[in-house]
C-alpha atoms as a PDB file:
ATOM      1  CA  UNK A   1      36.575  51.972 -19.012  1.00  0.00           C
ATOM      2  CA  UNK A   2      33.931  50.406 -21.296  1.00  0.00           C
ATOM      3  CA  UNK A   3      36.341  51.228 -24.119  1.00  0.00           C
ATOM      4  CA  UNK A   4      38.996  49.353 -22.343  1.00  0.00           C
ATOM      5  CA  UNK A   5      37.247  46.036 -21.931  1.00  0.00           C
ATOM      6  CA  UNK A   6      36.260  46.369 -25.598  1.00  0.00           C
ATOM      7  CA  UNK A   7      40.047  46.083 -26.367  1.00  0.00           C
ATOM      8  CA  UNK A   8      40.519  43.362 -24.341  1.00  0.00           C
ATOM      9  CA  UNK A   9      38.098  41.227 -25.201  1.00  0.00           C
ATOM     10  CA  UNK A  10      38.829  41.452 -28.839  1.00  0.00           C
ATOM     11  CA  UNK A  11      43.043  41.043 -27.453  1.00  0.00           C
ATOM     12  CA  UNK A  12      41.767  37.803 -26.373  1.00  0.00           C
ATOM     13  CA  UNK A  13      39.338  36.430 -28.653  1.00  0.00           C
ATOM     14  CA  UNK A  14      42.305  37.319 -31.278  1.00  0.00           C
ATOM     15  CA  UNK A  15      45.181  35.304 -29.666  1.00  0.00           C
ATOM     16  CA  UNK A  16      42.422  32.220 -29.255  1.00  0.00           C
ATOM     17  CA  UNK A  17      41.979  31.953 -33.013  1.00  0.00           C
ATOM     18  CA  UNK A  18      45.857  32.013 -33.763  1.00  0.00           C
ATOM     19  CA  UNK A  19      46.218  29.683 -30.869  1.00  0.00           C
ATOM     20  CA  UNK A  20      43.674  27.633 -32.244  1.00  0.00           C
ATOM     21  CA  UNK A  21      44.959  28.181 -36.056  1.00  0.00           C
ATOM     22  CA  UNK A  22      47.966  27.231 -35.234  1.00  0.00           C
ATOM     23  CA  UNK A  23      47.159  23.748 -33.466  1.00  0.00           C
ATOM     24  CA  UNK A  24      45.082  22.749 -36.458  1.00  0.00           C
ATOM     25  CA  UNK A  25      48.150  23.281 -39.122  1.00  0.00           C
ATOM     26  CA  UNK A  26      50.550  22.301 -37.169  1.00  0.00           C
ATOM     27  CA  UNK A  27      49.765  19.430 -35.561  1.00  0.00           C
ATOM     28  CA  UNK A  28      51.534  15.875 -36.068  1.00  0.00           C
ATOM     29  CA  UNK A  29      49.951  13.721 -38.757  1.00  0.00           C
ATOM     30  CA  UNK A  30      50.970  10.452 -37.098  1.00  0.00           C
ATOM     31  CA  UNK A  31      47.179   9.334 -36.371  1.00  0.00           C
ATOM     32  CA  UNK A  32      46.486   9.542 -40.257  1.00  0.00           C
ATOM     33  CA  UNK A  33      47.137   6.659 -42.765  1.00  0.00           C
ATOM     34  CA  UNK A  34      46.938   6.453 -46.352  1.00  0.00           C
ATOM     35  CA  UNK A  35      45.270   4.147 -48.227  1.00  0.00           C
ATOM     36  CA  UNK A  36      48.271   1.858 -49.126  1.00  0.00           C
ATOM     37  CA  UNK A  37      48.800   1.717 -45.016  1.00  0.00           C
ATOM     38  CA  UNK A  38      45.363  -0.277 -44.442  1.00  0.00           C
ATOM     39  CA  UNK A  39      45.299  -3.988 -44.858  1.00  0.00           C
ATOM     40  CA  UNK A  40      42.288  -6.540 -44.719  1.00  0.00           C
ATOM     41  CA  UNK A  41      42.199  -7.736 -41.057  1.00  0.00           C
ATOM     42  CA  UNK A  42      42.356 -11.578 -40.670  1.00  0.00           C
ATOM     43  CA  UNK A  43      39.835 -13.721 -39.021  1.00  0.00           C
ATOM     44  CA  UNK A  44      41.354 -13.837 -35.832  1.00  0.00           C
ATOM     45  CA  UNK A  45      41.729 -10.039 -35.494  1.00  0.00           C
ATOM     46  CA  UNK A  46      38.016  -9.638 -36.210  1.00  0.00           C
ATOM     47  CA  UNK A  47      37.206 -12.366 -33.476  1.00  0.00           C
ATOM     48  CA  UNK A  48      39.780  -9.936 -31.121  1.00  0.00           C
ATOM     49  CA  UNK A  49      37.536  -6.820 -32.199  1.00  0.00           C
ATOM     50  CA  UNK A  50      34.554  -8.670 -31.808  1.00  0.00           C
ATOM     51  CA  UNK A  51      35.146 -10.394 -28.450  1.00  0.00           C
ATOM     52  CA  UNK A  52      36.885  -6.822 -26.860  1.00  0.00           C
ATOM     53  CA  UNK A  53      33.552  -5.610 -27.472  1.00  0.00           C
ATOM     54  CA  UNK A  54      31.655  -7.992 -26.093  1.00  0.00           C
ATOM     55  CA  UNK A  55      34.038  -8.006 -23.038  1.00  0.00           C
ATOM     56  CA  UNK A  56      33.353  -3.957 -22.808  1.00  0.00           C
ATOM     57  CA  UNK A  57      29.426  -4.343 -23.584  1.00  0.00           C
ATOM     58  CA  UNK A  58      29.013  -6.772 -20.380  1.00  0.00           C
ATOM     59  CA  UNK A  59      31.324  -4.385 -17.936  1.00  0.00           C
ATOM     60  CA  UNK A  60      29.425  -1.849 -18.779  1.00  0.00           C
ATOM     61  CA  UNK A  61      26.263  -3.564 -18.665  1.00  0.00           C
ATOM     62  CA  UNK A  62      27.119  -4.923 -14.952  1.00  0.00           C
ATOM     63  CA  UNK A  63      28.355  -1.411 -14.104  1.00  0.00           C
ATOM     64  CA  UNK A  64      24.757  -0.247 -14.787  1.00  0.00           C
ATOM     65  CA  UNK A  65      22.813  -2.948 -12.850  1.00  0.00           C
ATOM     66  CA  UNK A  66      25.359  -2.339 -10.124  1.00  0.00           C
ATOM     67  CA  UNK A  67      24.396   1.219 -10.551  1.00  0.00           C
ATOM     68  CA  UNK A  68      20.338   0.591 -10.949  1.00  0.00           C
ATOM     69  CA  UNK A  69      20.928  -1.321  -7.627  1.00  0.00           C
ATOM     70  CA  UNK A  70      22.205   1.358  -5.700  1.00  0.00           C
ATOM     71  CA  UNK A  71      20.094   3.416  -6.822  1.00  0.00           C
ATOM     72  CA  UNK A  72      16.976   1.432  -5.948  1.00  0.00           C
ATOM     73  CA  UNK A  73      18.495   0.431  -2.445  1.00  0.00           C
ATOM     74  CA  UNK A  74      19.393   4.440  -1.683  1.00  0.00           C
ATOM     75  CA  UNK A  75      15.404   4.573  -2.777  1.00  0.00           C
ATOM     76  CA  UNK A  76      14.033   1.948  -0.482  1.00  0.00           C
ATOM     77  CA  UNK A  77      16.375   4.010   2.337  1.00  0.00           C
ATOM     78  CA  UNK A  78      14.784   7.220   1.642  1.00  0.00           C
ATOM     79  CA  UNK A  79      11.813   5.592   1.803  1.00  0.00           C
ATOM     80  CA  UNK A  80      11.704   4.104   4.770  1.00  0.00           C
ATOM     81  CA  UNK A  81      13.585   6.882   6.398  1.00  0.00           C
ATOM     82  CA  UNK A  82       9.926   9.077   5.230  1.00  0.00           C
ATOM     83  CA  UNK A  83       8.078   6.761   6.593  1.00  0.00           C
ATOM     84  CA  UNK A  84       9.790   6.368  10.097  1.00  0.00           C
ATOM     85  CA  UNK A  85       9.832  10.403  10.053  1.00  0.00           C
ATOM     86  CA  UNK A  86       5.929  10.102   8.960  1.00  0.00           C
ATOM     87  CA  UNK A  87       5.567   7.981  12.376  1.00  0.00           C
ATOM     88  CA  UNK A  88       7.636   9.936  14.338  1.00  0.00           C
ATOM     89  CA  UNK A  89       5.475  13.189  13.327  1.00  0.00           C
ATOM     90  CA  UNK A  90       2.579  11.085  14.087  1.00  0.00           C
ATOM     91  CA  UNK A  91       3.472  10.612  17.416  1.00  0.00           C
ATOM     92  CA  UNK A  92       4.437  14.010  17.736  1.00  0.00           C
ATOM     93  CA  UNK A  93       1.105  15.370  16.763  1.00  0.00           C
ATOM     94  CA  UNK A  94      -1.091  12.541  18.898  1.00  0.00           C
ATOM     95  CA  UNK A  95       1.441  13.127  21.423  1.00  0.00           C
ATOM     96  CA  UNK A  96      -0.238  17.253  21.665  1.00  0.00           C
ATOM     97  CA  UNK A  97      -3.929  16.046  22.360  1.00  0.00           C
ATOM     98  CA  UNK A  98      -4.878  15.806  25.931  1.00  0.00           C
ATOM     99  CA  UNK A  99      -4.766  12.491  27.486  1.00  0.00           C
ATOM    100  CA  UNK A 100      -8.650  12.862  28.428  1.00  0.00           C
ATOM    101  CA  UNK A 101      -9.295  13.287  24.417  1.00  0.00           C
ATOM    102  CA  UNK A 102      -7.505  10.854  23.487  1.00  0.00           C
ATOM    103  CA  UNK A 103      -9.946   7.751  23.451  1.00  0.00           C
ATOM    104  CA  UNK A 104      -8.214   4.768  22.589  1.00  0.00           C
ATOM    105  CA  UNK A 105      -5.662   5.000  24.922  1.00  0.00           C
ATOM    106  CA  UNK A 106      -6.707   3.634  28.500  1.00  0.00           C
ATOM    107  CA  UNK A 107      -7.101   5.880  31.674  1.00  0.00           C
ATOM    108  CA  UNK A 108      -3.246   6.295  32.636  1.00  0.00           C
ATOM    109  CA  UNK A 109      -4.300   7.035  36.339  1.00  0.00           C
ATOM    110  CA  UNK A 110      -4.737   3.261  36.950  1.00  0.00           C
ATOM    111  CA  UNK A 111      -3.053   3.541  40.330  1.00  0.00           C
ATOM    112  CA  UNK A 112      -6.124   5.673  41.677  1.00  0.00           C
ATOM    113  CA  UNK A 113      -7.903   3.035  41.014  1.00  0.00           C
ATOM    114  CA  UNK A 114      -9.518   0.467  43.861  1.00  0.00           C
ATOM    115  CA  UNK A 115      -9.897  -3.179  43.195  1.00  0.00           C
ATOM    116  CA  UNK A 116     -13.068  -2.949  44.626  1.00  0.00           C
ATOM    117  CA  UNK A 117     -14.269  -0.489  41.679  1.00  0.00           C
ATOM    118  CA  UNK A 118     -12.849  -2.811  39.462  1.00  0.00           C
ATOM    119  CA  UNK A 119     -14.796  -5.924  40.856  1.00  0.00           C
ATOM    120  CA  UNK A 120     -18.045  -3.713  40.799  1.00  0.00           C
ATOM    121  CA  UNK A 121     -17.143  -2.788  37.216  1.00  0.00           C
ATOM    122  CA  UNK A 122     -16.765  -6.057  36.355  1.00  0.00           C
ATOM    123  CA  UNK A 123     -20.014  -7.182  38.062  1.00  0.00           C
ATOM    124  CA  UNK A 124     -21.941  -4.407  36.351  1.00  0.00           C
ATOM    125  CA  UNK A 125     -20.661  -5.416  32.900  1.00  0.00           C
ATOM    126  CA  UNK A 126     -21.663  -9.422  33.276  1.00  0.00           C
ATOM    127  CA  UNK A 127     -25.620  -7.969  34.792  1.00  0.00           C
ATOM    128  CA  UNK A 128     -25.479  -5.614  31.272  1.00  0.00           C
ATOM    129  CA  UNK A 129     -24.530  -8.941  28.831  1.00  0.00           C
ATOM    130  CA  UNK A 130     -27.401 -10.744  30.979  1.00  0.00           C
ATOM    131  CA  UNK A 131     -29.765  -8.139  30.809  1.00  0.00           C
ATOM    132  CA  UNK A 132     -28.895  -8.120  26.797  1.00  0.00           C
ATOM    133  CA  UNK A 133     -28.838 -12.044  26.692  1.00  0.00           C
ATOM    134  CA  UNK A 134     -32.575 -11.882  28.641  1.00  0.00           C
ATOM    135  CA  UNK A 135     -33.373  -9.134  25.966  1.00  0.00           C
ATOM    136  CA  UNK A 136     -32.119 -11.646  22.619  1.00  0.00           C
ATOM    137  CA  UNK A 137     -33.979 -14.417  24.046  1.00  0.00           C
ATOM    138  CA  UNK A 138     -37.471 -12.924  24.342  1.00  0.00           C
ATOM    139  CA  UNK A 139     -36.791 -11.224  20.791  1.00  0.00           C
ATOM    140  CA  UNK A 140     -36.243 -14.979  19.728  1.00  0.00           C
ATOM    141  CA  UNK A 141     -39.578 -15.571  21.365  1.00  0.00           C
ATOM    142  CA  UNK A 142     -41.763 -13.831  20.038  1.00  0.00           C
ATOM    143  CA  UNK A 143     -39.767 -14.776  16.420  1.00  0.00           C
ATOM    144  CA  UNK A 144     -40.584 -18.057  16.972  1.00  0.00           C
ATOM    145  CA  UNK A 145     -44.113 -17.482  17.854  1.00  0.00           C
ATOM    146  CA  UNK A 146     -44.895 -15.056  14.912  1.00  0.00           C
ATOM    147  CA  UNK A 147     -43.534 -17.853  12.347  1.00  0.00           C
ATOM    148  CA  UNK A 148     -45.426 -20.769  14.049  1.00  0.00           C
ATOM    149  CA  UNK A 149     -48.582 -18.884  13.687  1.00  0.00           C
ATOM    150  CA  UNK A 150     -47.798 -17.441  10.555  1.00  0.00           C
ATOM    151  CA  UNK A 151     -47.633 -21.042   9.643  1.00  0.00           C
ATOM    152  CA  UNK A 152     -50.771 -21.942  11.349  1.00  0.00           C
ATOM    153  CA  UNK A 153     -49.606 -23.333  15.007  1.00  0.00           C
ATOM    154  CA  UNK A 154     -50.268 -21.622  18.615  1.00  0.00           C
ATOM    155  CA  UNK A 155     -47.423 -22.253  20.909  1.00  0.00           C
ATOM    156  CA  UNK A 156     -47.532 -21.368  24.696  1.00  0.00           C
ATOM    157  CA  UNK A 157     -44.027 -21.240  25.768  1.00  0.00           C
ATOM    158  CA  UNK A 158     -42.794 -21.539  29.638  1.00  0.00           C
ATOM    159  CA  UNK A 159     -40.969 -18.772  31.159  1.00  0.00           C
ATOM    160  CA  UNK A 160     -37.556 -20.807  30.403  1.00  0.00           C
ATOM    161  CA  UNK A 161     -39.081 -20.664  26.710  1.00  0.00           C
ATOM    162  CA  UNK A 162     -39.836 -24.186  26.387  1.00  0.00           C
ATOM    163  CA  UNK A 163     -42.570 -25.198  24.596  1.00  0.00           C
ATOM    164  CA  UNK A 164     -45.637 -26.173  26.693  1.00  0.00           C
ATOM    165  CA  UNK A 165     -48.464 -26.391  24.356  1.00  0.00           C
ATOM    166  CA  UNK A 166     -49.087 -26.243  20.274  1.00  0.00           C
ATOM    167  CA  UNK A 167     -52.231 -26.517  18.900  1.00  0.00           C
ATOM    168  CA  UNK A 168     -52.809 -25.926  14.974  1.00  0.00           C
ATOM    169  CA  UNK A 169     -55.016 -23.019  13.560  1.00  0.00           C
ATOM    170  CA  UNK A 170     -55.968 -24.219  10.463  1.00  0.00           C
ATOM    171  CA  UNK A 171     -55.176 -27.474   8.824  1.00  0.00           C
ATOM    172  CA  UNK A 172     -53.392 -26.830   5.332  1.00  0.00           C
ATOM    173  CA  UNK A 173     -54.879 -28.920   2.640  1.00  0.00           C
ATOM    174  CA  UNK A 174     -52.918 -31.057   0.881  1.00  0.00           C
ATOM    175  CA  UNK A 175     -54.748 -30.365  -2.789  1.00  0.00           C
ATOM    176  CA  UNK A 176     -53.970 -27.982  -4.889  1.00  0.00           C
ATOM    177  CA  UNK A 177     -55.660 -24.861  -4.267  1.00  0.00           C
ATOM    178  CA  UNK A 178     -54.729 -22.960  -7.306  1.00  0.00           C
ATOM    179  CA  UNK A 179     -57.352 -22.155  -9.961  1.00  0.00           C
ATOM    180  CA  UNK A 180     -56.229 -22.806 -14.041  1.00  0.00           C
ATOM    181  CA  UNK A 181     -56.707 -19.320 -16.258  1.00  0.00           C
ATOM    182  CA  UNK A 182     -57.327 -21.200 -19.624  1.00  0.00           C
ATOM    183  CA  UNK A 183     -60.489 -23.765 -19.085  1.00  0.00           C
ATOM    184  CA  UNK A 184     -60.000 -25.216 -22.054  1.00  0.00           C
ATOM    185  CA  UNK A 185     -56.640 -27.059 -21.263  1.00  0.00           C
END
């Protein structure tokens, strides 16, 4: 069998090179020209050369932007069909967490809900931002104090924190206190 194959792949490899050999020698010679054949081309034959190429070098020019086009608007298609697919997964994967994990989405059993417990939420939120407000203004207080007497004034405030009494510390002088290094200057 191997022998066999042997044969006939030198059977074949034989008959290509006659075919081939054959082809070469005997082939027409109506493509060639001899040297008496060519002639100087005139001016207006090179402008025909010169402008078919031209014409040829812009088709195919426009055939590759028309091709770079595609190509970029196939890309911006991919890529937004990843990204919707990236969203969709997303979803998918927020969509597996419990709805009591998931924290910013609201409670969805808002039915069970009583407008009564939501007019004593809301109270309880506006007594928080004035318990907070209360808190901010005594902080401001005792801010205000603290500087004044840092800058030698006692204030008594009221309990609406208006000012009811100041009554300087110290009295800054108005000379210079500071000592010179050099006594000779």
């Amino acid at each position: 069998m191997k022998r066999l194959g042997s044969f006939l792949n030198f059977l074949i490899f034989t008959l290509v090179v006659i075919i081939g050999g054959a082809f070469y020698y005997l082939k027409p010679n109506s493509g060639a020209q001899t040297s008496r054949d060519l002639q100087p081309l005139s001016a207006q034959q090179v402008d025909d050369i010169v402008n078919t190429h031209i014409k040829d070098t812009v088709q195919e020019s426009k055939y590759t932007k028309f091709l770079n086009d595609k190509t970029i608007r196939e890309t911006y298609k991919k890529l937004a069909e990843l990204e919707k697919q990236k969203k969709i997964n997303q979803d998918k994967e927020i969509a597996k967490i419990p709805i009591e994990r998931q924290i910013w989405k609201e409670d969805q059993k808002v039915s069970d809900v009583t407008p009564e417990q939501v007019i004593g939420g809301a109270i309880n939120e506006g007594l928080e931002q004035e318990k907070m407000d209360e808190a901010e203004k005594k902080e401001y207080a005792r801010q205000w104090i603290q500087n004044a007497r840092e800058a030698g004034y006692l204030l008594e405030l009221s309990p609406e924190l208006e000012v009811i009494k100041y009554t300087p510390i110290r009295k800054p002088s108005q000379q210079d206190d500071s000592v010179k290094s050099d006594p000779s200057e």
